[in-house]
N, C-alpha and C. Protein backbone atom coordinates (compact mmCIF):
# COMPACT_ATOMS: atom_id res chain seq x y z
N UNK A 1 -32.08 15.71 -48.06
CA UNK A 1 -31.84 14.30 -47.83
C UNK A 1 -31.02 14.14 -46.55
N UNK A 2 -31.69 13.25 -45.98
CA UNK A 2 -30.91 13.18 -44.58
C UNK A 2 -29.59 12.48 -44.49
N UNK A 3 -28.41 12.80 -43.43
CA UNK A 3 -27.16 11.95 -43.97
C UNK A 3 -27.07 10.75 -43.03
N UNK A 4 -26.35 9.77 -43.60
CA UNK A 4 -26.67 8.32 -43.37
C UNK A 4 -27.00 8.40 -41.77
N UNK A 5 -26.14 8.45 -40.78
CA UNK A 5 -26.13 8.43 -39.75
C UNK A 5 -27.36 9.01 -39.13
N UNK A 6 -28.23 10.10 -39.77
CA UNK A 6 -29.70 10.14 -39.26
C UNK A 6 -29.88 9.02 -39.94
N UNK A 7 -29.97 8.84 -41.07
CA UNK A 7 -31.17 7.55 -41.52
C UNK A 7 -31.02 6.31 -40.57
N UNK A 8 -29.77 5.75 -40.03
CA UNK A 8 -29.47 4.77 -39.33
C UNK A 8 -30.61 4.64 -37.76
N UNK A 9 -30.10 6.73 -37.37
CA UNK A 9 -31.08 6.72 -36.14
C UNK A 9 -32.53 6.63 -36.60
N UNK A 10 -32.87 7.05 -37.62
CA UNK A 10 -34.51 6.97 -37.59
C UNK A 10 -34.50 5.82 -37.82
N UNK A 11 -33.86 5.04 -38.12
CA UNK A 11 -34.50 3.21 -38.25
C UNK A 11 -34.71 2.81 -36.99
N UNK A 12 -33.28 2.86 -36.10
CA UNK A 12 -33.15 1.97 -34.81
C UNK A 12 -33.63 2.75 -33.37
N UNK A 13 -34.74 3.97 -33.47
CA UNK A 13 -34.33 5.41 -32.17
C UNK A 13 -36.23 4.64 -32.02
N UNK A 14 -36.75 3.78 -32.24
CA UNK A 14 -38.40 3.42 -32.23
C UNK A 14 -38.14 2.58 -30.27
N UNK A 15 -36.90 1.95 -29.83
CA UNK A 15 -36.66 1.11 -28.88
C UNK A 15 -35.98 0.96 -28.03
N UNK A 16 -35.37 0.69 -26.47
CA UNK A 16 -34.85 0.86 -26.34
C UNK A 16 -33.28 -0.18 -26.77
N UNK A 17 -33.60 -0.95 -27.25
CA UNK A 17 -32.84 -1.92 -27.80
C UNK A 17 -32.05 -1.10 -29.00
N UNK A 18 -32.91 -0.49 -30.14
CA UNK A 18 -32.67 -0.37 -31.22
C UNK A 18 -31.68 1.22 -30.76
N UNK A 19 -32.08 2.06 -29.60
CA UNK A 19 -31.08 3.25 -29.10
C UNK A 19 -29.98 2.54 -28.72
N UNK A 20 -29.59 1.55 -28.03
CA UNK A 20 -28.80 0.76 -27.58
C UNK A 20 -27.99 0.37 -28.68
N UNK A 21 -28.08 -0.01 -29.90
CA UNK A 21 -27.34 -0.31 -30.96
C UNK A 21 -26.93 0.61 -31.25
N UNK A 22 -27.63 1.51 -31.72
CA UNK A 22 -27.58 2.98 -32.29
C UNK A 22 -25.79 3.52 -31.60
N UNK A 23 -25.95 3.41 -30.11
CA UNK A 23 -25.05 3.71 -29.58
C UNK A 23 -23.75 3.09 -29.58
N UNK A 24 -24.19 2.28 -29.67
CA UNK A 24 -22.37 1.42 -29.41
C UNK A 24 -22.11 1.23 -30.82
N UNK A 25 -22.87 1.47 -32.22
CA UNK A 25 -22.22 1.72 -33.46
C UNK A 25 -21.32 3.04 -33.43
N UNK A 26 -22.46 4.25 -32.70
CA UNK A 26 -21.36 5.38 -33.25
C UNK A 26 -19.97 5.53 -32.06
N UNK A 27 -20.12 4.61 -31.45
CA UNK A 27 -18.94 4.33 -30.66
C UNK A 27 -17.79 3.19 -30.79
N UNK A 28 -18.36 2.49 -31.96
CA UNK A 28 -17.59 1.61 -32.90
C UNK A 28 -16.49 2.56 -33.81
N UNK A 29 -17.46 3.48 -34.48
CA UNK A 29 -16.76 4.56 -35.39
C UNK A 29 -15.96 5.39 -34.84
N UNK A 30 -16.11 5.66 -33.73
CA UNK A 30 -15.49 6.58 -32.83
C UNK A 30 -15.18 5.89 -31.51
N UNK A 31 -14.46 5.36 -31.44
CA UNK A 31 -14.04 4.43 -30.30
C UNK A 31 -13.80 5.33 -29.28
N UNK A 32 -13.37 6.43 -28.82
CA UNK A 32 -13.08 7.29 -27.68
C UNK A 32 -14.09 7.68 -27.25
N UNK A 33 -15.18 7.53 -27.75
CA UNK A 33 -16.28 7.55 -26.79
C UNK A 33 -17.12 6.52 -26.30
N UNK A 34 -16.62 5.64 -26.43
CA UNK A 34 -17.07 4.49 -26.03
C UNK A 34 -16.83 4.35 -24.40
N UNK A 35 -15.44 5.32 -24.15
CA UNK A 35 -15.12 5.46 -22.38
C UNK A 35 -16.22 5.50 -21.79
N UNK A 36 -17.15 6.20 -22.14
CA UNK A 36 -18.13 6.94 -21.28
C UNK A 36 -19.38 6.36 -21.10
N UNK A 37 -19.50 5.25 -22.08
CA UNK A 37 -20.94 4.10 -22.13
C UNK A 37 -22.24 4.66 -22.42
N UNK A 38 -22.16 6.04 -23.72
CA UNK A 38 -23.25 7.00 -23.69
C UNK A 38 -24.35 5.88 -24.57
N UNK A 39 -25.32 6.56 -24.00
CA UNK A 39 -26.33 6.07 -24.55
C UNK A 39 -27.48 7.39 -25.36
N UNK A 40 -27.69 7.13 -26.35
CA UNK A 40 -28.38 8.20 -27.20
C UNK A 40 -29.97 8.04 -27.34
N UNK A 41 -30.35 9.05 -26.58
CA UNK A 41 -31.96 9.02 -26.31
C UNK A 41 -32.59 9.85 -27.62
N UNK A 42 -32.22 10.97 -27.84
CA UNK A 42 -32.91 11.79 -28.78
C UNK A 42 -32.33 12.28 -29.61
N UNK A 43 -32.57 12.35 -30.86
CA UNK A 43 -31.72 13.30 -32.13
C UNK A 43 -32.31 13.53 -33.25
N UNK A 44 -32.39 14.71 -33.63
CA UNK A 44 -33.16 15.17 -34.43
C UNK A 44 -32.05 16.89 -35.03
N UNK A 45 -32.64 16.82 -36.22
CA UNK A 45 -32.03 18.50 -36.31
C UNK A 45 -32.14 19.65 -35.54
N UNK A 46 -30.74 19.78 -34.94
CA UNK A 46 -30.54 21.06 -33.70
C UNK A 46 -31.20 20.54 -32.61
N UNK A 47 -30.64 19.41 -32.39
CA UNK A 47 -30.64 18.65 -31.05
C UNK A 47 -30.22 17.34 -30.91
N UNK A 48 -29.52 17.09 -29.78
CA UNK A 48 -29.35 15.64 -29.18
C UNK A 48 -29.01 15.45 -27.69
N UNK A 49 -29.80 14.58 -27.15
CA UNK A 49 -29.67 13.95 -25.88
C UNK A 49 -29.57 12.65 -25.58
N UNK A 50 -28.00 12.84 -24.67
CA UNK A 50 -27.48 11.50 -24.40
C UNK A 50 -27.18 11.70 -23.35
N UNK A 51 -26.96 10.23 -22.53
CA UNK A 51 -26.93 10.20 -20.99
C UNK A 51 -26.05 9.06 -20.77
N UNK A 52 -25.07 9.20 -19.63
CA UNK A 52 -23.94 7.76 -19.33
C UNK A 52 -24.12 8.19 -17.94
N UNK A 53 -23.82 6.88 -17.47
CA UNK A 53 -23.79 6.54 -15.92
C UNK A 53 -22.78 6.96 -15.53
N UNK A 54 -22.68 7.32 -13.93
CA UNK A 54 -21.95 7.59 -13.46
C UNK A 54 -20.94 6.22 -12.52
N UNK A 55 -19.99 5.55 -12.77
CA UNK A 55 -19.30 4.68 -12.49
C UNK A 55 -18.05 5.07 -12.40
N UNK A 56 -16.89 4.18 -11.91
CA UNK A 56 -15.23 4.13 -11.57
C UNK A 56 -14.71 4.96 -12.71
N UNK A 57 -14.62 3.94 -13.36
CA UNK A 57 -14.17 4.70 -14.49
C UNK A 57 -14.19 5.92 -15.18
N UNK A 58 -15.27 6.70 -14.94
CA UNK A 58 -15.61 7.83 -15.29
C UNK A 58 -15.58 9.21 -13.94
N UNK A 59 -15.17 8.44 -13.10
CA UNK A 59 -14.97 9.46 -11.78
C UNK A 59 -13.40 10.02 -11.43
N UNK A 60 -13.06 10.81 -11.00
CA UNK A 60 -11.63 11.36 -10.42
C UNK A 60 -12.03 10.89 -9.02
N UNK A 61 -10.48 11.75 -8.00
CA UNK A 61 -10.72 11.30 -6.71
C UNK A 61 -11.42 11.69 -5.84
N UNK A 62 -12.11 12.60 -5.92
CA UNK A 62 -13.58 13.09 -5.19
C UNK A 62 -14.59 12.80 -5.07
N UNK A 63 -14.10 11.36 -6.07
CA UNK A 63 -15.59 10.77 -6.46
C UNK A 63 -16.99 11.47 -7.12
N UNK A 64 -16.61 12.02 -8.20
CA UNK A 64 -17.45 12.73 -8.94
C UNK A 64 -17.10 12.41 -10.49
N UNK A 65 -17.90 13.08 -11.63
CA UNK A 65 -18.21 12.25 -12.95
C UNK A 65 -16.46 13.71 -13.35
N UNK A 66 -15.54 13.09 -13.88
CA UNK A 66 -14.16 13.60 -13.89
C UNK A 66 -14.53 14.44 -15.29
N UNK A 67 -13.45 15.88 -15.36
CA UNK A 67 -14.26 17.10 -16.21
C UNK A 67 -13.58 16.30 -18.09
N UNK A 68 -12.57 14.89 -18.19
CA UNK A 68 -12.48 14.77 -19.68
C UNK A 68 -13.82 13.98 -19.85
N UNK A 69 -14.27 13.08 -18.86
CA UNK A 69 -15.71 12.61 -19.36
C UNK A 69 -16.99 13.10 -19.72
N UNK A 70 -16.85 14.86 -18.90
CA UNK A 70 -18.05 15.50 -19.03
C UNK A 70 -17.48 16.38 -20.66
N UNK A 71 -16.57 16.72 -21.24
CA UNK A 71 -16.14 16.94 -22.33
C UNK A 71 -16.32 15.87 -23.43
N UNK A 72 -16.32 14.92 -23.54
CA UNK A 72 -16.20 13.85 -23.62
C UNK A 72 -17.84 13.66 -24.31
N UNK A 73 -18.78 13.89 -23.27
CA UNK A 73 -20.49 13.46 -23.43
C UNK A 73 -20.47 14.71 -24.60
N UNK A 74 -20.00 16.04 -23.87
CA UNK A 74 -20.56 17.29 -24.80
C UNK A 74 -20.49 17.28 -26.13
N UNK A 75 -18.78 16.68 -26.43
CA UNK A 75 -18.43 16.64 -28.02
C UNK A 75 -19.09 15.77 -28.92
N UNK A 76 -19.49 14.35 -28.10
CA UNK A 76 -20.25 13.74 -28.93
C UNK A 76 -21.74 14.17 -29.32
N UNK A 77 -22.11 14.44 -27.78
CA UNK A 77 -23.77 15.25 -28.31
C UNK A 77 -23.29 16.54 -29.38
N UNK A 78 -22.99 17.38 -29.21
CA UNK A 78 -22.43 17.91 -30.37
C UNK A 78 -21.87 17.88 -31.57
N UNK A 79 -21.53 16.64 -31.81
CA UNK A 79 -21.29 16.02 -33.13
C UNK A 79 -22.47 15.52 -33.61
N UNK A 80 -23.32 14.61 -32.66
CA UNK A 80 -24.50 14.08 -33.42
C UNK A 80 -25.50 15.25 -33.79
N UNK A 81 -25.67 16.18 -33.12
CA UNK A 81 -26.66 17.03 -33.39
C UNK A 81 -26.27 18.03 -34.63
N UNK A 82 -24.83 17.96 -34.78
CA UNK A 82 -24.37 18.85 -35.96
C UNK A 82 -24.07 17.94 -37.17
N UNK A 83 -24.29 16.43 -36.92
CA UNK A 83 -24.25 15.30 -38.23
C UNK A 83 -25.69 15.27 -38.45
N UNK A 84 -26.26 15.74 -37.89
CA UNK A 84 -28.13 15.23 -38.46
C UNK A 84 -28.71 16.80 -38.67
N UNK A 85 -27.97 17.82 -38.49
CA UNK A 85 -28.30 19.28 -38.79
C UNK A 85 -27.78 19.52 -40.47
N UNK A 86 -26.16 18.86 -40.57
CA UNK A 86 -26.28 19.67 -41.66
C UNK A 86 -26.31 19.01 -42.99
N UNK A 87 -26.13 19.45 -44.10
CA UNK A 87 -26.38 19.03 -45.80
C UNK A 87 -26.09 17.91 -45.51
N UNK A 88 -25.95 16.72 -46.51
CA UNK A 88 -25.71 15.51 -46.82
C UNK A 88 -24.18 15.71 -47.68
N UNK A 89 -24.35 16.65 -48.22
CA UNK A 89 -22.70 17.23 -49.01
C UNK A 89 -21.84 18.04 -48.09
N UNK A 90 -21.92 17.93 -47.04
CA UNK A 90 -21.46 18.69 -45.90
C UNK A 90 -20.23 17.99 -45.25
N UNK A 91 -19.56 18.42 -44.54
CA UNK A 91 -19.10 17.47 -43.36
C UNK A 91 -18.43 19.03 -42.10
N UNK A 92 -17.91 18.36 -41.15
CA UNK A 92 -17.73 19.42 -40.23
C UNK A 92 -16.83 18.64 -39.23
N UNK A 93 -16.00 19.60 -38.27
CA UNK A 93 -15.08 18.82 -37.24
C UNK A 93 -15.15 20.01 -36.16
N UNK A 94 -14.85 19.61 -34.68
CA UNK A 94 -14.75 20.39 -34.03
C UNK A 94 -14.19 21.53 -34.20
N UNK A 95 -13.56 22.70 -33.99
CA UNK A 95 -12.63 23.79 -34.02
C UNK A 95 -12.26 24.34 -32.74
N UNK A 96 -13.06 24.36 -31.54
CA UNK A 96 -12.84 24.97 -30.41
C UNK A 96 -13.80 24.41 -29.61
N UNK A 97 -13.51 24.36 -27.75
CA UNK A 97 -14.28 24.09 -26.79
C UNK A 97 -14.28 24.97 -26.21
N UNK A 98 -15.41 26.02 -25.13
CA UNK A 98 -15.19 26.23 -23.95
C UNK A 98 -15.87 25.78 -23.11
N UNK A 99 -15.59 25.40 -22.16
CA UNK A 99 -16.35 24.96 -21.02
C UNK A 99 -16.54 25.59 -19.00
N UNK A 100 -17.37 25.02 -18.88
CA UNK A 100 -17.86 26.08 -17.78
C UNK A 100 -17.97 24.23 -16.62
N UNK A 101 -17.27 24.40 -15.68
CA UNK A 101 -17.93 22.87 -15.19
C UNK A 101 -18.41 23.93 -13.61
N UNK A 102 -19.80 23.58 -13.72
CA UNK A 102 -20.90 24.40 -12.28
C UNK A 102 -20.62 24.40 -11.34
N UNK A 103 -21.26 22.56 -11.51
CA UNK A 103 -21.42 21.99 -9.76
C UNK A 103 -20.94 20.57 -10.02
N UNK A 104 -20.31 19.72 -8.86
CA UNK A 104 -19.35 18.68 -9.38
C UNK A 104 -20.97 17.75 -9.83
N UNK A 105 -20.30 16.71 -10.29
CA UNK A 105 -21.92 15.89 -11.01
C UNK A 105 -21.25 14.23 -9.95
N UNK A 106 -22.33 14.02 -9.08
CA UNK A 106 -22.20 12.82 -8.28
C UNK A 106 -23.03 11.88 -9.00
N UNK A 107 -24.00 12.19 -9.44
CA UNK A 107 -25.05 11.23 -10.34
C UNK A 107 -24.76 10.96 -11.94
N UNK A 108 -25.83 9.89 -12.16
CA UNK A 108 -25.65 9.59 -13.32
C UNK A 108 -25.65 11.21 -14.29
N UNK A 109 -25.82 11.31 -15.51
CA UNK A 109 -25.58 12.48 -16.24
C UNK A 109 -26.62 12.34 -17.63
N UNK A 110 -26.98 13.85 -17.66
CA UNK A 110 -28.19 13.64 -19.45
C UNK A 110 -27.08 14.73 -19.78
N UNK A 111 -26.52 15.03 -21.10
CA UNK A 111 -26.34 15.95 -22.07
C UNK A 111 -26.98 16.08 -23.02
N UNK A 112 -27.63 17.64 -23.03
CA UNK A 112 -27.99 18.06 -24.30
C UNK A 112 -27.85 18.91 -25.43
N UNK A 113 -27.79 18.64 -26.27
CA UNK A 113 -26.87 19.55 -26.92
C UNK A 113 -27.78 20.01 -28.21
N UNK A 114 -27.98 21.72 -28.22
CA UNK A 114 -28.92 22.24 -29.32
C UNK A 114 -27.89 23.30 -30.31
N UNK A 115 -28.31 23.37 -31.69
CA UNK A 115 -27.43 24.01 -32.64
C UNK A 115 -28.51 24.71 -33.75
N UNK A 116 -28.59 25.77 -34.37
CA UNK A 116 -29.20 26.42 -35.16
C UNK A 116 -29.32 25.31 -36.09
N UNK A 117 -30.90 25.19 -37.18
CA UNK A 117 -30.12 24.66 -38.03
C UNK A 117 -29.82 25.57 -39.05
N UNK A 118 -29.17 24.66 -40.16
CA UNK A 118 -28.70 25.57 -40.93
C UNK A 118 -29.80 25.33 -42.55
N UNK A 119 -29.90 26.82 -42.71
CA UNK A 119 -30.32 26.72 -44.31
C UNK A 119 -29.83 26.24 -45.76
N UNK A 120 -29.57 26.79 -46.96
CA UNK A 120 -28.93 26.39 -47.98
C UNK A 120 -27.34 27.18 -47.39
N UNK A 121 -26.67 26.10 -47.29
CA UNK A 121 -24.66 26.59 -47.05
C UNK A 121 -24.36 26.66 -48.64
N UNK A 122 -23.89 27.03 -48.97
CA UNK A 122 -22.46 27.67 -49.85
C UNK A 122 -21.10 27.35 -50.25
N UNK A 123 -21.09 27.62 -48.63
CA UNK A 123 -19.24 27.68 -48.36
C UNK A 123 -19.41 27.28 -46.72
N UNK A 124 -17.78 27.05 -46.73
CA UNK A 124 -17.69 26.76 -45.41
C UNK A 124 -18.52 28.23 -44.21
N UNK A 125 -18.37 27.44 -42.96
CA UNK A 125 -19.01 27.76 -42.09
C UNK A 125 -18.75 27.71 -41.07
N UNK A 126 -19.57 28.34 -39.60
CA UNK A 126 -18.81 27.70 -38.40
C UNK A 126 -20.38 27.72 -37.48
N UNK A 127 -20.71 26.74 -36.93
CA UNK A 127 -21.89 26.34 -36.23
C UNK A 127 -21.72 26.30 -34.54
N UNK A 128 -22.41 27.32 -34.18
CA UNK A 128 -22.16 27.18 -32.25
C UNK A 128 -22.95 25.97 -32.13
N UNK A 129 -22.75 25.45 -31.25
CA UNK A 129 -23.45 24.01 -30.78
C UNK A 129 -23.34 24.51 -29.27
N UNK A 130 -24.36 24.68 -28.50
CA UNK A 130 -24.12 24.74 -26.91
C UNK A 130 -24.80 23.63 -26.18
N UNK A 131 -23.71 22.91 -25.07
CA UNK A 131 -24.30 21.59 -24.34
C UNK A 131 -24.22 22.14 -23.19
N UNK A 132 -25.76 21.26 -22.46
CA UNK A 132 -25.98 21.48 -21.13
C UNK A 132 -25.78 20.08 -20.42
N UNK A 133 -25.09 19.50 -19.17
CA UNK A 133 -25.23 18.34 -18.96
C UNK A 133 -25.64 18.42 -17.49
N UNK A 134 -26.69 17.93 -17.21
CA UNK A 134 -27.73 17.69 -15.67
C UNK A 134 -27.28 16.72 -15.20
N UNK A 135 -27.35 16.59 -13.94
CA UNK A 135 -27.73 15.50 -13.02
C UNK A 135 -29.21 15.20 -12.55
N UNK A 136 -29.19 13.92 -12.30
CA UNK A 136 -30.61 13.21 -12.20
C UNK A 136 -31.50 13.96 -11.32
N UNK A 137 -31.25 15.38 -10.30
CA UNK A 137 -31.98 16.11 -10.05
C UNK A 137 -32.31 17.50 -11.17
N UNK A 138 -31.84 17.48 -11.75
CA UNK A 138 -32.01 18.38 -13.01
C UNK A 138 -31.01 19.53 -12.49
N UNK A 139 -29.97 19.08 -12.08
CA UNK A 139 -29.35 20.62 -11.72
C UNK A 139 -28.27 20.47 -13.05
N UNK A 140 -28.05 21.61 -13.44
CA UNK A 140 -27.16 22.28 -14.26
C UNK A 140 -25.56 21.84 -14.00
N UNK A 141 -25.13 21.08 -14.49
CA UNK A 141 -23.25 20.80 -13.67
C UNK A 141 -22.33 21.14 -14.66
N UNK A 142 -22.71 21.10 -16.11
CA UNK A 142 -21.78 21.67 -16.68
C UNK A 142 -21.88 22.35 -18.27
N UNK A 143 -21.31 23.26 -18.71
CA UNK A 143 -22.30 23.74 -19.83
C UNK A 143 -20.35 24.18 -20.73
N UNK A 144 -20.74 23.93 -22.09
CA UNK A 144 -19.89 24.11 -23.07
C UNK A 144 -20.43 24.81 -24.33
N UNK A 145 -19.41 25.18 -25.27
CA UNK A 145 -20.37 25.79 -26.43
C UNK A 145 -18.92 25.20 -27.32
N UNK A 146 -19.78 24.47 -28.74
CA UNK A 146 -18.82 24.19 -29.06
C UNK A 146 -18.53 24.48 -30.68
N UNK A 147 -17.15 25.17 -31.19
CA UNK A 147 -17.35 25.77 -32.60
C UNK A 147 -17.33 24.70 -33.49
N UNK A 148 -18.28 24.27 -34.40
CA UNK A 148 -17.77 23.44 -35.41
C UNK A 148 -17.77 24.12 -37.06
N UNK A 149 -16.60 23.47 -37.73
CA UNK A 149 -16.06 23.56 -39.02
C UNK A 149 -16.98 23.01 -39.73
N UNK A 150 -17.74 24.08 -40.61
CA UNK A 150 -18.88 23.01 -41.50
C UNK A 150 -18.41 23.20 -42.78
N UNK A 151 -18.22 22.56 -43.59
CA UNK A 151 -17.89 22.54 -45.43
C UNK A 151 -18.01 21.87 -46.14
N UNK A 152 -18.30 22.31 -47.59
CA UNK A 152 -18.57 21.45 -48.17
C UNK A 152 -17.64 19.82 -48.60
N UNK A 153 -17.75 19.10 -48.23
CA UNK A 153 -17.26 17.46 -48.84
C UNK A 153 -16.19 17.63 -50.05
N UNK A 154 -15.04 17.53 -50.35
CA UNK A 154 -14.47 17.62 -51.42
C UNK A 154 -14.65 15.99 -52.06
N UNK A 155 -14.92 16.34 -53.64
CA UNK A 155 -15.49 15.34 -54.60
C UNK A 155 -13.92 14.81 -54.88
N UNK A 156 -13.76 13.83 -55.17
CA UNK A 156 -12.43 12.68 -55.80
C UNK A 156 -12.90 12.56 -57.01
């Protein structure tokens, strides 16, 4: 059974209107990513791709996309792709980042972010999630791998 937050995307992911909602809900829930104005193109189990413009706000003084915003895209593509990967009795939180930043990113930005999925879990767990984030020429600018805490939901 899929957990809510896929069911939400498979309702509203048919448009670009209905991606557009999609987005600024899970940035309702999570307000710190809302900095970044991502917009969520694709998600499915052991994957998601999202893309934010490159603007002021999101630049340092070199005028390039600044390295907490490109952290920033990764964790969320990495959260969505590890909220629609695992159980419905599941839940999971970051544990660790590393990151690699390439080449500075002057253009807008896609992150994508792919994760094993997972079979029948047990017990807790820990899920690599690795994100790649391009610029609008497809070059490579910055790449992360990120550990997440998967376990089971404690019942009340």
């Amino acid at each position: 059974m899929p957990r809510s937050t896929f069911q939400i995307w498979n309702r509203l992911r048919r448009n670009a209107v209905g991606r557009w909602l999609f987005s600024r809900a899970v940035c309702f829930k999570a307000p710190y990513f809302a900095t970044i104005r991502p917009l969520v193109d694709q998600l499915e189990p052991g994957y998601c791709e999202l893309r934010f413009s490159k603007r002021r706000p999101v630049t340092n003084h070199i005028g390039t996309i600044h390295a907490i915003a490109m952290c920033n895209a990764a964790e969320l593509a990495a959260g969505l792709a590890t909220e629609a990967t695992t159980p419905p009795n599941f839940r999971w939180i970051p544990k660790g980042m590393t990151v690699s930043y390439l080449k500075p990113a002057r253009t807008n930005v896609t992150a994508r972010a792919r994760c094993a999925l997972i079979g029948d879990l047990t017990d807790a767990s820990t899920l690599q999630v690795s994100v790649d984030i391009y610029d609008l020429s497809g070059v490579l600018v910055f790449h992360a791998v990120i550990e997440m805490y998967v376990s089971r939901q404690k019942t009340t």
